[in-house]
N, C-alpha and C. Protein backbone atom coordinates (compact mmCIF):
# COMPACT_ATOMS: atom_id res chain seq x y z
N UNK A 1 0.82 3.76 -0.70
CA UNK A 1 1.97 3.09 -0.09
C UNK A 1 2.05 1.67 -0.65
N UNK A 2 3.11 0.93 -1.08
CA UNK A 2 3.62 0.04 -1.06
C UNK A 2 3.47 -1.22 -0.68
N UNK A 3 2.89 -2.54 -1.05
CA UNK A 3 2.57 -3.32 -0.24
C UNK A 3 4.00 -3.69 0.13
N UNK A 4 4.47 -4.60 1.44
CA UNK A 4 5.61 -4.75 1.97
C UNK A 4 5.75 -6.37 1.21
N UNK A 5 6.80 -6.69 1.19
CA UNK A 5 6.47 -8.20 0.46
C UNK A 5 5.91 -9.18 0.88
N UNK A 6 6.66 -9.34 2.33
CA UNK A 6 5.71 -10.24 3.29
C UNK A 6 4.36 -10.18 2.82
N UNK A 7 3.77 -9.15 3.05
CA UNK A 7 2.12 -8.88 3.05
C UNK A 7 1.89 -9.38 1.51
N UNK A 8 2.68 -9.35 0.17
CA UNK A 8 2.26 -9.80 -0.79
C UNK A 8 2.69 -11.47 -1.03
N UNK A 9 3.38 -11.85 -0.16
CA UNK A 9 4.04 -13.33 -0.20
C UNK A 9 2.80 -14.03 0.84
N UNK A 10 1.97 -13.25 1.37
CA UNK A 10 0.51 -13.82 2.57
C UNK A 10 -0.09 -14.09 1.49
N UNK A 11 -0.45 -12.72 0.67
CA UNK A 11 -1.67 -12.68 0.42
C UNK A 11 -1.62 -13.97 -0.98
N UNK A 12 -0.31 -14.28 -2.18
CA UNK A 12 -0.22 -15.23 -2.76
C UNK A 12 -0.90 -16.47 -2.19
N UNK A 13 0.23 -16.67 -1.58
CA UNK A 13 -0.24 -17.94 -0.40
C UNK A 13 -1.47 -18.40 0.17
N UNK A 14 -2.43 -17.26 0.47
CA UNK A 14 -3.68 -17.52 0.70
C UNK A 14 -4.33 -18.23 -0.53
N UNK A 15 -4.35 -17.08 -1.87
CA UNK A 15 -4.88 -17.23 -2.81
C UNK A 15 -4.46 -19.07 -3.28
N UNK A 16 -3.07 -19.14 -3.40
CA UNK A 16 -3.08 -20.37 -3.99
C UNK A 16 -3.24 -21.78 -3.11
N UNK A 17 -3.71 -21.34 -1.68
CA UNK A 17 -3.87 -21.88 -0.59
C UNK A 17 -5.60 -22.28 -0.71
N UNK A 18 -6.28 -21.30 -1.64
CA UNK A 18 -7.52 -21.73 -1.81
C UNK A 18 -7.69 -22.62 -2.93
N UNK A 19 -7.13 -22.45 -4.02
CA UNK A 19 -7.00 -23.40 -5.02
C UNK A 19 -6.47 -24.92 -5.04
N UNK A 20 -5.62 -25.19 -3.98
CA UNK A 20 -5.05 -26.39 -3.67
C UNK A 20 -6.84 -27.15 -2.66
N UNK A 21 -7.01 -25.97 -1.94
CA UNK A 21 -8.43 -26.47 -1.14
C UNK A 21 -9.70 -26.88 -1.82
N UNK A 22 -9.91 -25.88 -2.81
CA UNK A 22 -10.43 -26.24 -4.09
C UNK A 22 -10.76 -27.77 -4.94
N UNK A 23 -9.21 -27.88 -5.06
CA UNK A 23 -9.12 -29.05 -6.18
C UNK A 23 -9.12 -30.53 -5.36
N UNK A 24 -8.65 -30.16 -3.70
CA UNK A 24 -8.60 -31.31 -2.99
C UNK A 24 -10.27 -31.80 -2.72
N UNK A 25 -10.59 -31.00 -2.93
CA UNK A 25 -12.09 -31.03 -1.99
C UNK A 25 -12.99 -31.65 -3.06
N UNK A 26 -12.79 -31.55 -4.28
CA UNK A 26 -13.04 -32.39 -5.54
C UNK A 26 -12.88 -33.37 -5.66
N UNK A 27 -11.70 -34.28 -5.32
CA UNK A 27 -11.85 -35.61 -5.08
C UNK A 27 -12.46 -36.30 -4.86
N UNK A 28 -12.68 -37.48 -5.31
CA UNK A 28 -13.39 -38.64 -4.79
C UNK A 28 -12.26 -39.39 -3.98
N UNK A 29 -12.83 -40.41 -3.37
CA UNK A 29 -12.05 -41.18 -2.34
C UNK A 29 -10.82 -42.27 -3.32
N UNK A 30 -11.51 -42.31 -4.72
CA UNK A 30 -10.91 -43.31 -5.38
C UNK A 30 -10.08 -42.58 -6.30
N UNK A 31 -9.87 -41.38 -6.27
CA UNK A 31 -8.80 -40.06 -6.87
C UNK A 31 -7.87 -40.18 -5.73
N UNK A 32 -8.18 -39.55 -4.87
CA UNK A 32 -7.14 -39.27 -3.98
C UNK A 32 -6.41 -40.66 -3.64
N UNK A 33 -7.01 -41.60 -3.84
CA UNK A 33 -6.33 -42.96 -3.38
C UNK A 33 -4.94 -43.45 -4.58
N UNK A 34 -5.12 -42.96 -5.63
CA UNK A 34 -4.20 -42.89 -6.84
C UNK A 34 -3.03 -43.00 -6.59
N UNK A 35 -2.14 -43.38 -6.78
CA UNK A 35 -0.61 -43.92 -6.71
C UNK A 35 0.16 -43.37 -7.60
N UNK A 36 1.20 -42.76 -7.36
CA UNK A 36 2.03 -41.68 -8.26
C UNK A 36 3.17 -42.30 -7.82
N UNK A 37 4.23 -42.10 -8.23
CA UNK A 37 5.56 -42.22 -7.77
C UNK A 37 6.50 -40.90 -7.77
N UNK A 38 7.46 -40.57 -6.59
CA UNK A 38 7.71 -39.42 -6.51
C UNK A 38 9.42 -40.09 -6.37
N UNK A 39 10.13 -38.89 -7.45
CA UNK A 39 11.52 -39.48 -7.77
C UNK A 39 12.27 -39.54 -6.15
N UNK A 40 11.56 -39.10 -4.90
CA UNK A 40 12.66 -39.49 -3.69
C UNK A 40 12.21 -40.66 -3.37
N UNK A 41 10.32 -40.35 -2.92
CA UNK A 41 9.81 -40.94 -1.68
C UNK A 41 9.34 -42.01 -2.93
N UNK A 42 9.69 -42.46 -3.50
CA UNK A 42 8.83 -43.42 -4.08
C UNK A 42 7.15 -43.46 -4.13
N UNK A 43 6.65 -44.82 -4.45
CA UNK A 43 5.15 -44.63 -4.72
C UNK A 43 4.48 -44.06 -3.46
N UNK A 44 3.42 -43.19 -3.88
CA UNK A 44 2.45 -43.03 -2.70
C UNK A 44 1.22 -42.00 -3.40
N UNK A 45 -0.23 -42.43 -2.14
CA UNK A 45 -1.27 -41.74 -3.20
C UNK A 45 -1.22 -40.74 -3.06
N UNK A 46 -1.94 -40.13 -3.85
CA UNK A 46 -2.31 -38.65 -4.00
C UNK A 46 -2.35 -37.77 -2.17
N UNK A 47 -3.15 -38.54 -1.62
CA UNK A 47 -3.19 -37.98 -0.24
C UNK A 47 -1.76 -38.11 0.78
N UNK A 48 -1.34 -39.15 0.28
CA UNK A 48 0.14 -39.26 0.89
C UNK A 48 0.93 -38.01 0.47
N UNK A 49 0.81 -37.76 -0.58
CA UNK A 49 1.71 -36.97 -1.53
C UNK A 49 0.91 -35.06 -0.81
N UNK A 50 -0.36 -34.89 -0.86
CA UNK A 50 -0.94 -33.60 0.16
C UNK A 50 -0.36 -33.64 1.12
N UNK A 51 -0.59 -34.68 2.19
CA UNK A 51 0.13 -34.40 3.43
C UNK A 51 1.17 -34.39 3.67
N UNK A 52 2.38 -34.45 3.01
CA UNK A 52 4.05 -34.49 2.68
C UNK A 52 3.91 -33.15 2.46
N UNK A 53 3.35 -32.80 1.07
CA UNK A 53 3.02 -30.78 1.17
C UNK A 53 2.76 -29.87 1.99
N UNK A 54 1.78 -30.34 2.69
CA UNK A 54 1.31 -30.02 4.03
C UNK A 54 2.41 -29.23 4.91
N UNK A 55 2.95 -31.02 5.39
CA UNK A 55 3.99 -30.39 6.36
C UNK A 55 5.45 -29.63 5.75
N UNK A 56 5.78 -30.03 4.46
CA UNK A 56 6.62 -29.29 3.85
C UNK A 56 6.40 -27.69 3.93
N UNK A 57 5.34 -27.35 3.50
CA UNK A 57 4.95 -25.76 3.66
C UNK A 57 4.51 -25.24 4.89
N UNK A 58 4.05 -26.18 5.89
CA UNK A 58 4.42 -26.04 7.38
C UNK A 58 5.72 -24.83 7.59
N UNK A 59 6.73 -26.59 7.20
CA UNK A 59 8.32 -26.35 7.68
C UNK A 59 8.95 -24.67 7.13
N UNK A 60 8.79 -24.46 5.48
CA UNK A 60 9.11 -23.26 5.06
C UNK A 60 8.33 -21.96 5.51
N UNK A 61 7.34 -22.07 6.01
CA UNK A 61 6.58 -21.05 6.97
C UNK A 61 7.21 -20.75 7.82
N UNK A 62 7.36 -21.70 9.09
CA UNK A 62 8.37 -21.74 10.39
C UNK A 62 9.48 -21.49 10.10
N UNK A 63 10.29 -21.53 9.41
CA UNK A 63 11.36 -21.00 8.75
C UNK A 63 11.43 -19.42 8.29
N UNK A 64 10.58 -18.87 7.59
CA UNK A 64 10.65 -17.56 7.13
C UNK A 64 10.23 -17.27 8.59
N UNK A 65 9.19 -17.40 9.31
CA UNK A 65 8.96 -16.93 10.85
C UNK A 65 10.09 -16.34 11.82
N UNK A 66 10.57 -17.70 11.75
CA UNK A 66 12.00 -17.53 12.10
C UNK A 66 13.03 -16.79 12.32
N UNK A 67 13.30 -16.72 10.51
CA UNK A 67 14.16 -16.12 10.42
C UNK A 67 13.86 -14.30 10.32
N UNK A 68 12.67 -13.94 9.58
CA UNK A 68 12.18 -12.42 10.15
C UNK A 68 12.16 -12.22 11.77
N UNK A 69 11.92 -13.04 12.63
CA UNK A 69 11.71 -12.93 14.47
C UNK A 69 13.57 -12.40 14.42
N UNK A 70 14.43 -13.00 13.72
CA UNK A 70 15.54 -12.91 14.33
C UNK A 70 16.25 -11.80 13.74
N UNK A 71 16.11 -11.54 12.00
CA UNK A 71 16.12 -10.17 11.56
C UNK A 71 15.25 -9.11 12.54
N UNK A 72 14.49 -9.33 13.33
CA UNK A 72 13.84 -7.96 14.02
C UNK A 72 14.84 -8.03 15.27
N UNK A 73 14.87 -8.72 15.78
CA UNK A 73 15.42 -8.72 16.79
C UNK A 73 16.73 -8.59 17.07
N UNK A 74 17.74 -8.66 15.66
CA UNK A 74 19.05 -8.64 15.48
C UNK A 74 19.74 -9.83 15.93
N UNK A 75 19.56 -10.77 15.80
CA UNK A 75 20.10 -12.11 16.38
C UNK A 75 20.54 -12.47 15.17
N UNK A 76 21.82 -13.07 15.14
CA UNK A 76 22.04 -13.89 14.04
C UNK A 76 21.52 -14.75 13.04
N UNK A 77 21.17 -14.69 11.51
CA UNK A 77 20.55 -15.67 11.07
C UNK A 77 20.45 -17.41 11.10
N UNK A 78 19.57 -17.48 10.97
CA UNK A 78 19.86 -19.12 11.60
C UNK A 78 19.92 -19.92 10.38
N UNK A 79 21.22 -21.27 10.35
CA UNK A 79 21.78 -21.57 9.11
C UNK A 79 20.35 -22.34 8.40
């Protein structure tokens, strides 16, 4: 049988969910402190710039959640 996509869009996610854990966990204090500039948010370090990801992939989680709860349930998609 078929994996369903969901179940292959988890299991990605995990995988590259370990590699981001990986490379963070490598850091030194004076890496992660690094200053990048990002074409919206302007400058910020490396750890500024994780935890913006963070909750960004939070938000698109709660979102696909979402919107499958309301595809099952037949409720209108939400814009």
């Amino acid at each position: 049988m078929a994996a369903l996509p969901t179940d292959v869009a988890i299991m990605r996610l995990r995988a590259l969910r370990g590699n981001i854990v990986q490379w963070v966990s490598g850091l030194s204090a004076a890496q992660a402190m690094r200053v990048g500039v990002h074409p919206l948010f302007g400058a910020q370090s490396v750890a500024e710039m994780i935890e913006f990801f963070l909750v960004h992939e939070g938000h698109h989680l709660y979102m696909i959640m979402t919107r499958l709860g309301d595809k099952r349930s037949g409720a209108p998609a939400a814009p």
